[in-house]
Protein backbone atom coordinates (compact mmCIF):
# COMPACT_ATOMS: atom_id res chain seq x y z
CA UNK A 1 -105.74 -5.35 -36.33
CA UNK A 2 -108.01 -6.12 -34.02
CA UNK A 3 -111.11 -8.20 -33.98
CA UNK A 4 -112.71 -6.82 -30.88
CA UNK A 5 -114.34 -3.89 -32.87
CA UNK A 6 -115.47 -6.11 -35.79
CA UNK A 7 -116.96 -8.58 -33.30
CA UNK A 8 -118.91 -5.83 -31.35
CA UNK A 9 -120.25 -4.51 -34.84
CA UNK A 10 -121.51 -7.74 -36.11
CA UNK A 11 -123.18 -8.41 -32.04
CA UNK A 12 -124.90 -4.80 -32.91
CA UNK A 13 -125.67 -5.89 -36.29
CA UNK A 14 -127.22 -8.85 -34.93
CA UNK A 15 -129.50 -7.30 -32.25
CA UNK A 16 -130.72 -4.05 -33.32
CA UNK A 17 -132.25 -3.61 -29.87
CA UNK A 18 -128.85 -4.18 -27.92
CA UNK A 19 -128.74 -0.70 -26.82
CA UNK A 20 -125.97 -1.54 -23.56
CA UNK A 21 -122.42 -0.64 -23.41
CA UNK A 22 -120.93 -4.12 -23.91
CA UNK A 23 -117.99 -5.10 -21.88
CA UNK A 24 -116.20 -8.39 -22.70
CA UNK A 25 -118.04 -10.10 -20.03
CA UNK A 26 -121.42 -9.33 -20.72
CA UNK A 27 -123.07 -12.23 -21.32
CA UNK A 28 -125.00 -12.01 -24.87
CA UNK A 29 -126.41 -16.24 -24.73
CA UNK A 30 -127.54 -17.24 -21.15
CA UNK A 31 -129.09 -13.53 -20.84
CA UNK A 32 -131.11 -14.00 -23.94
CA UNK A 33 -129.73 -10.92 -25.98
CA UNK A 34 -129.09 -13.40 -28.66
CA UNK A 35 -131.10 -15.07 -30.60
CA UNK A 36 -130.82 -18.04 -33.02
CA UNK A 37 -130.40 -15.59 -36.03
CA UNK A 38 -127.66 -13.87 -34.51
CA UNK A 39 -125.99 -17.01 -33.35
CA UNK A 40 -126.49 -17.71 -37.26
CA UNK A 41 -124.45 -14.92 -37.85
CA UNK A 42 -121.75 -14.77 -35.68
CA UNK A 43 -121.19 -18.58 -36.67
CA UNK A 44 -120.77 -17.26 -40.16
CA UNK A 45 -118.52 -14.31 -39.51
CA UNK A 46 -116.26 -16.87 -37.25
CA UNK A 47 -115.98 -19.53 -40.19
CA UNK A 48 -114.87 -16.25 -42.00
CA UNK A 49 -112.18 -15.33 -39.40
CA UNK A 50 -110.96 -18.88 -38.69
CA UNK A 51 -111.14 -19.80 -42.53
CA UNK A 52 -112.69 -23.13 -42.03
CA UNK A 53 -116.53 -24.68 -41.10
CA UNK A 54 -117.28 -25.45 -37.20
CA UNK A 55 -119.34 -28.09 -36.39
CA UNK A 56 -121.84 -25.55 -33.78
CA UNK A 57 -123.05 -29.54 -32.28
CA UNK A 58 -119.27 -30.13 -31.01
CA UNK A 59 -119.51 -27.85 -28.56
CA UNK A 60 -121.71 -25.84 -25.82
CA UNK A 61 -121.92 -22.18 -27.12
CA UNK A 62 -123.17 -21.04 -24.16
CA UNK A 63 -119.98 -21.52 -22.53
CA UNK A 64 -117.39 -21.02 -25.68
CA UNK A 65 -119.47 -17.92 -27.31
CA UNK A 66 -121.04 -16.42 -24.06
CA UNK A 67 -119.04 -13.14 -23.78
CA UNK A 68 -116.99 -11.20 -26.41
CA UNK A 69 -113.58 -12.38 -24.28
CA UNK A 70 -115.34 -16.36 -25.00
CA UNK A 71 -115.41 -15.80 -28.69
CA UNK A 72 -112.25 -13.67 -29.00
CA UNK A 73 -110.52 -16.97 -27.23
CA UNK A 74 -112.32 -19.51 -29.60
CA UNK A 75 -111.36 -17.90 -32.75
CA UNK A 76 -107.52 -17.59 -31.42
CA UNK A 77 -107.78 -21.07 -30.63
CA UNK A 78 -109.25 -22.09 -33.77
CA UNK A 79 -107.93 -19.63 -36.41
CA UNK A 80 -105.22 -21.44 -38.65
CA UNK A 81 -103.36 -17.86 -39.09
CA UNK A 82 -101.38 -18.60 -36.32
CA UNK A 83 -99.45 -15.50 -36.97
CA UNK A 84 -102.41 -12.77 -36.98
């Protein structure tokens, strides 16, 4: 199954005011649609998906968790079900 549609719900979750048709490269950090709380939750729902803690000081989200394609990538790249 796919993650894309879980992602996008938890983003909507998040922001009850993001009312725009999000692509995979909209940006949802450096535009400001995000705040700190939803960071807070999307950090949680990725230590869910990946099955382990991340350390959110050993990287820059703004680059890694900018778009839905970013965070897609990230939690491929992190996730130990290697398998899917």
């Amino acid at each position: 199954m796919s993650l894309r549609p879980l992602l996008v719900e938890i983003i909507k979750k998040s922001n009850l005011e993001l009312n725009i048709d999000m692509k995979d490269d909209t940006s949802l950090i450096k535009s400001g649609l995000f705040d700190s709380l939803a960071l807070f939750n999307l950090a949680a729902w990725i230590e869910q998906e990946i099955n382990k803690p991340i350390d959110l000081t050993s990287f820059d989200l703004s680059k890694e968790w900018d778009t839905i394609s970013d965070i897609l990538r990230f939690i491929e790249k992190h996730s130990d079900s290697k398998g899917g």
